[in-house]
Protein backbone atom coordinates (compact mmCIF):
# COMPACT_ATOMS: atom_id res chain seq x y z
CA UNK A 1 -34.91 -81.88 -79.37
CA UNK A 2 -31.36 -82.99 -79.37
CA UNK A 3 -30.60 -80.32 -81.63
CA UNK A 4 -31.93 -77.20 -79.78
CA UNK A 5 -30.05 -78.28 -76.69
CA UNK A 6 -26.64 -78.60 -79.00
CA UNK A 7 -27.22 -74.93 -80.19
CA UNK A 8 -28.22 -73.36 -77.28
CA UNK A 9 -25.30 -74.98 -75.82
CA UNK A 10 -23.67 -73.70 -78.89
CA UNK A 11 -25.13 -70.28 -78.23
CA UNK A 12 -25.33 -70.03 -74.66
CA UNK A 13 -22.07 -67.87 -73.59
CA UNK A 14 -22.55 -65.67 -76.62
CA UNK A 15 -25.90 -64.78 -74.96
CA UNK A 16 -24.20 -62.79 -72.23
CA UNK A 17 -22.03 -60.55 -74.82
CA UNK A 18 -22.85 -56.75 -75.61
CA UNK A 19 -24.22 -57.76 -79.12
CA UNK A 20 -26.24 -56.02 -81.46
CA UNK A 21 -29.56 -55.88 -82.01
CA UNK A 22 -28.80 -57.86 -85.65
CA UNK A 23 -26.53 -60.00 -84.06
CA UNK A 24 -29.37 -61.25 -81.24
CA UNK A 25 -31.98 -61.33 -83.99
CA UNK A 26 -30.02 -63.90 -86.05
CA UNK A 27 -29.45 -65.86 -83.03
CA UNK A 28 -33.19 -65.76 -81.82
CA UNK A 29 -33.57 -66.77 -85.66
CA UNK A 30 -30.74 -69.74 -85.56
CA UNK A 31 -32.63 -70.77 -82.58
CA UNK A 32 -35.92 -71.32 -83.86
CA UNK A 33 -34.83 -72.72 -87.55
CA UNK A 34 -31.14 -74.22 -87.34
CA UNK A 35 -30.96 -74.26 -90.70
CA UNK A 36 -27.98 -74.15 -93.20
CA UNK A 37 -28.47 -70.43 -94.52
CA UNK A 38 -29.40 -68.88 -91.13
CA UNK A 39 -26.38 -70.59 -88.99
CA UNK A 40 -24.03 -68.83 -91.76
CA UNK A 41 -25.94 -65.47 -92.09
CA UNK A 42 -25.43 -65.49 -88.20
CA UNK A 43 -21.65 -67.30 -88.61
CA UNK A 44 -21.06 -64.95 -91.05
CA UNK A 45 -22.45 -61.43 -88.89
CA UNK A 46 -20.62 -62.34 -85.95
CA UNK A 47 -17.17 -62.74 -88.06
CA UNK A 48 -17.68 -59.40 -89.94
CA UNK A 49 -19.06 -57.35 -86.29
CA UNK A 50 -18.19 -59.02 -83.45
CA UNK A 51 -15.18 -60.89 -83.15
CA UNK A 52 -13.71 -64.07 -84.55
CA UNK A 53 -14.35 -66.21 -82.11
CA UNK A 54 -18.32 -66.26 -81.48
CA UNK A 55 -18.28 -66.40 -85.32
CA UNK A 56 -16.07 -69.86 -84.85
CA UNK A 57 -18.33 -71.20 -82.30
CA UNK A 58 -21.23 -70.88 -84.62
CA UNK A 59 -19.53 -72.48 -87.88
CA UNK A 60 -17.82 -75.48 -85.70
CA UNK A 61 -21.78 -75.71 -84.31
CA UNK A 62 -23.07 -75.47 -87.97
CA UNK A 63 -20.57 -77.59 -89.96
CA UNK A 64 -21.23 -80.82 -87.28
CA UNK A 65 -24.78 -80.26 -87.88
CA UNK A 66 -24.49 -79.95 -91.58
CA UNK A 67 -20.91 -81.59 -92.82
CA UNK A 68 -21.81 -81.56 -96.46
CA UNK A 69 -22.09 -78.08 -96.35
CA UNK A 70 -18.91 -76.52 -98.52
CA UNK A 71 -19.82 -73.25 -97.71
CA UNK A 72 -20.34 -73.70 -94.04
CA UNK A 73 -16.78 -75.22 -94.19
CA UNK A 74 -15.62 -72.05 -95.97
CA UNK A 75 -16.97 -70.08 -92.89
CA UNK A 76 -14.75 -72.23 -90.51
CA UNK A 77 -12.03 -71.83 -92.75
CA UNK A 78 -11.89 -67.81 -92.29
CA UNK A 79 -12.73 -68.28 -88.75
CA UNK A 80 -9.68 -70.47 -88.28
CA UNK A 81 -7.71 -67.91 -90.48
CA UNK A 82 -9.14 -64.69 -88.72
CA UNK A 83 -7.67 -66.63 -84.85
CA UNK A 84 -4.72 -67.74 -86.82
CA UNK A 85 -5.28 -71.38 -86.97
CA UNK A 86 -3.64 -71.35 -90.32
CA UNK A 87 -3.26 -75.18 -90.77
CA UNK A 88 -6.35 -76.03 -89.41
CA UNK A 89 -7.62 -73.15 -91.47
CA UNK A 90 -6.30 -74.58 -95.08
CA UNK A 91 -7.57 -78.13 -93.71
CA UNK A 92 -11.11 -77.04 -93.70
CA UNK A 93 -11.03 -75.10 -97.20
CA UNK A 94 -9.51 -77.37 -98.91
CA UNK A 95 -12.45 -80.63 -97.45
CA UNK A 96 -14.76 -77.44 -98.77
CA UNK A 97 -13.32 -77.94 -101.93
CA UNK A 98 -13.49 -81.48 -102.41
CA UNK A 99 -17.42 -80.96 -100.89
CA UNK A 100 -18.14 -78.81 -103.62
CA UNK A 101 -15.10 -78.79 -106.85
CA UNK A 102 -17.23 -75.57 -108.16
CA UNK A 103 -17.33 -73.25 -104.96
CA UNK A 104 -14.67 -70.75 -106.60
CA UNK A 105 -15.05 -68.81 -103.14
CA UNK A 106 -13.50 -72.41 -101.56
CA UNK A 107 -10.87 -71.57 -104.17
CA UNK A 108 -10.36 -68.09 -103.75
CA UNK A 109 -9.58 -67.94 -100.26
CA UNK A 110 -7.39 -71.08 -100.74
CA UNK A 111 -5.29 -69.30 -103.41
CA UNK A 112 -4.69 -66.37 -100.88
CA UNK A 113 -3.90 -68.76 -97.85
CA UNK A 114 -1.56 -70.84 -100.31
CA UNK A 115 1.95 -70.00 -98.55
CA UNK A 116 0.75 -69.70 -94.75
CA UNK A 117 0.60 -73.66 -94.06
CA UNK A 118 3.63 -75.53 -95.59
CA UNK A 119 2.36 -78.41 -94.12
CA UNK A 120 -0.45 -78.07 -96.11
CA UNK A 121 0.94 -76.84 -99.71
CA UNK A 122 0.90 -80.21 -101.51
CA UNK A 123 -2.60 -80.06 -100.80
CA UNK A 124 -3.45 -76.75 -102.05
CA UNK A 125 -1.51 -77.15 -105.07
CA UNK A 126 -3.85 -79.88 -106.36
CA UNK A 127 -6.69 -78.37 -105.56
CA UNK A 128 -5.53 -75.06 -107.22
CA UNK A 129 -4.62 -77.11 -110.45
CA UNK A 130 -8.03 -78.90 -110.03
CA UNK A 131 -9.64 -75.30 -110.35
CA UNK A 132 -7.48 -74.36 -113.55
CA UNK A 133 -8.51 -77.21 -115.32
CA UNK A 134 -12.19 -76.89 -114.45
CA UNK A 135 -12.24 -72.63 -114.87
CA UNK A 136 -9.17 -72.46 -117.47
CA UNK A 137 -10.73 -68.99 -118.55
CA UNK A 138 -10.79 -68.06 -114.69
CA UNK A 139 -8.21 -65.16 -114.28
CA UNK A 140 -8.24 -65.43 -110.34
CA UNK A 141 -7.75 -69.34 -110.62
CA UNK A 142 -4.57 -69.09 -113.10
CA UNK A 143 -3.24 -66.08 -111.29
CA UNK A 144 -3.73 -67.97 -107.75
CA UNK A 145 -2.07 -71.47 -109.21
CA UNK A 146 0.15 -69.54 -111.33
CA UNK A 147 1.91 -68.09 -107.17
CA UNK A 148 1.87 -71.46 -106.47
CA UNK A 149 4.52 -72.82 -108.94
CA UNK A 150 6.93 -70.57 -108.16
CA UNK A 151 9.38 -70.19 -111.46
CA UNK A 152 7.12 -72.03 -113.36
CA UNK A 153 4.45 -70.05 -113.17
CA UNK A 154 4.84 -67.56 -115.52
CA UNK A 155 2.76 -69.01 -118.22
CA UNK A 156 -0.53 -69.15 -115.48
CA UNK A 157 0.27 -65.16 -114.58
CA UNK A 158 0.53 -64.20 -118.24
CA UNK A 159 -2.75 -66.06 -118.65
CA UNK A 160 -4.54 -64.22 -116.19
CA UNK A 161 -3.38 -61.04 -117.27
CA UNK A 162 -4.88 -61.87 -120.76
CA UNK A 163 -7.97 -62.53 -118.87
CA UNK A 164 -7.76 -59.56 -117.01
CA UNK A 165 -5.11 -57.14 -117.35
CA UNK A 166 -6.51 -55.24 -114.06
CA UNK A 167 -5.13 -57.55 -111.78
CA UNK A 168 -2.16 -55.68 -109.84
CA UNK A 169 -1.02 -58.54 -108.18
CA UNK A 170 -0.28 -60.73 -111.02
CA UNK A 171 1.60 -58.01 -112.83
CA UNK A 172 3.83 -57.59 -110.04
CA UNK A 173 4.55 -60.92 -109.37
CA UNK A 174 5.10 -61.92 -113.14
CA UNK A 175 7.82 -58.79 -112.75
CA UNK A 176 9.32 -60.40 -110.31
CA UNK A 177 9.86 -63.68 -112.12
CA UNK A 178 10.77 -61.60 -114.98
CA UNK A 179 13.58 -59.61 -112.86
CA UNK A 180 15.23 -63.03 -111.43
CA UNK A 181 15.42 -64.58 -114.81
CA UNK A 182 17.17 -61.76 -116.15
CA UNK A 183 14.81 -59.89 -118.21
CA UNK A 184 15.23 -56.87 -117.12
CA UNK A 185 12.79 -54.67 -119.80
CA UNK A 186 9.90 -57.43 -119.37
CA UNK A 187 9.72 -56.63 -115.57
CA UNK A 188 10.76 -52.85 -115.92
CA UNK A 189 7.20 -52.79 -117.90
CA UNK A 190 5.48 -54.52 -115.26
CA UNK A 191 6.33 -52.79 -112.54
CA UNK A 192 5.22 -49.36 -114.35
CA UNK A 193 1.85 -51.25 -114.95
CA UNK A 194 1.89 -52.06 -111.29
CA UNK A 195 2.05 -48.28 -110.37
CA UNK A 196 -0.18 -46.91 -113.07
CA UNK A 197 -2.68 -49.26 -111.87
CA UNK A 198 -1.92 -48.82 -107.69
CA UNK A 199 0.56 -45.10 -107.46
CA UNK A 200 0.93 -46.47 -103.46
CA UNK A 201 2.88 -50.01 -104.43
CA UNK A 202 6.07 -49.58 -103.19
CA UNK A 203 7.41 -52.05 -103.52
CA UNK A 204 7.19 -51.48 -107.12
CA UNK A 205 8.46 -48.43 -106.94
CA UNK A 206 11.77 -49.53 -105.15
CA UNK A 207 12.13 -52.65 -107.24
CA UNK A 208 11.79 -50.56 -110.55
CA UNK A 209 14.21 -47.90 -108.99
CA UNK A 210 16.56 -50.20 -108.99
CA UNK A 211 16.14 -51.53 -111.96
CA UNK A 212 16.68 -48.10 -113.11
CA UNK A 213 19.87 -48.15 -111.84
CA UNK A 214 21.28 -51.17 -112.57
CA UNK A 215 20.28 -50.45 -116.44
CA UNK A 216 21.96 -46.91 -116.10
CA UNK A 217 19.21 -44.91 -116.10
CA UNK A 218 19.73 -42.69 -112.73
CA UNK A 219 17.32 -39.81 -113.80
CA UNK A 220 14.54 -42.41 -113.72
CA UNK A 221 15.82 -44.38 -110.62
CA UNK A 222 16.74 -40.98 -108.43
CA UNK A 223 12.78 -40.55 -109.54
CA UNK A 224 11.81 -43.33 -107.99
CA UNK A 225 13.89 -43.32 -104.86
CA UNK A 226 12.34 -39.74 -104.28
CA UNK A 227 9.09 -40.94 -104.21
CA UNK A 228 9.64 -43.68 -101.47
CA UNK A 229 11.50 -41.56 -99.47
CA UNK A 230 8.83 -38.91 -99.74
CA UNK A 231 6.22 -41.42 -98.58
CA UNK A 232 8.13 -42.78 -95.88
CA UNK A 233 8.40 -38.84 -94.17
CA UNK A 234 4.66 -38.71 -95.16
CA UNK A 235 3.78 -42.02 -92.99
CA UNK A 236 6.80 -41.06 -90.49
CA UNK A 237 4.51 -37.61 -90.26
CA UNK A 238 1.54 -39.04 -89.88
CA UNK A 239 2.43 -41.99 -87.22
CA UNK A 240 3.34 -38.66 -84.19
């Protein structure tokens, strides 16, 4: 029985909350079946509808109970994240990771938390280049370790561009690569992909603006600079 008295321990101040009626029907669930899958489907509910921190309390429960569990570990991990626990946060994706080498969700949210925890990036940076070599046709995993080496990435974003040209990101970011190196047409065509792709990227906008300039073509930059400042009234509008 020692492990109904650890969850409803676990459970107990979450009991006097205003929660759903999903919310209390996992728990009554969790309750009478701790298992893996229903201590994240209720983990995972309370993250998503009511709050980050019951949702933490449930995967910190769940990932003592079960600590080979990568995806319970993943659950902590956005928990931590969501309270902004960042190192603690990276720290528990990246033990998901080495729980489970294959769990590209592990991965994924790694890749986007790579430049919150410097104390942390040595660590996601082998893990990242641990997922290229296993998915080397994943676009998300060269794009995400292609961030991580800074100028030397360029060869990972073209990659996942060739593996899928749809990703926004990875255009802009190989334009910005392309801009500090001095090749000023390479990035001038990314940043136009960027805003075919997403009109509202900005920062694309300004950054091709003044790229316009700076290569003499003022029709095309006075183009772009309209368009920000017309957004910013728009936003300037609609924040009274």
């Amino acid at each position: 029985m020692r492990w109904w008295l650890g969850l409803a321990l676990c459970l107990a101040p979450m009991l006097a909350q205003d929660f759903d009626e999903t919310a209390r029907q996992l728990e009554r669930t969790a309750r009478a079946d701790p298992s893996e899958e229903h201590l994240f489907d209720l983990g995972s509910y309370l993250l998503a509808h009511n709050g980050f921190a019951p949702g933490l309390t449930v995967f910190d429960y769940a990932v003592k109970r079960y600590p080979k569990s990568a995806r319970l570990r993943v659950g902590l991990g956005v928990a931590l994240y969501s309270l902004r626990r960042y190192d603690e946060a990276v720290e528990r994706l990246c033990e998901a990771v080495d729980l489970d080498p294959s769990d590209t969700k592990a991965l994924d949210f790694l890749g986007k938390m790579e430049d919150i925890s410097p104390q942390y990036k040595s660590e996601v940076d082998r893990r990242l280049a641990h997922f290229v070599k296993l998915y080397p046709k994943n676009a998300a995993a060269n794009y995400y370790y292609g961030l991580s080496q800074g100028e030397r990435g360029e060869p990972y974003l073209e990659k996942a561009l060739q593996l899928n040209p749809a990703l926004t990101e990875a255009h802009y970011h190989l334009g910005l690569l392309q801009e500090n190196a001095g090749a000023t047409a390479k990035a001038i065509e990314q940043y136009r992909i960027v805003i075919e792709q997403q009109p509202g990227f900005f920062q694309a906008h300004y950054r091709l603006a003044r790229l316009y300039q700076k290569s003499g073509k003022r029709d095309l930059a006075e183009k772009e600079f309209a368009l920000i400042k017309n957004r910013a009234r728009q936003q300037a509008a609609g924040a009274q």
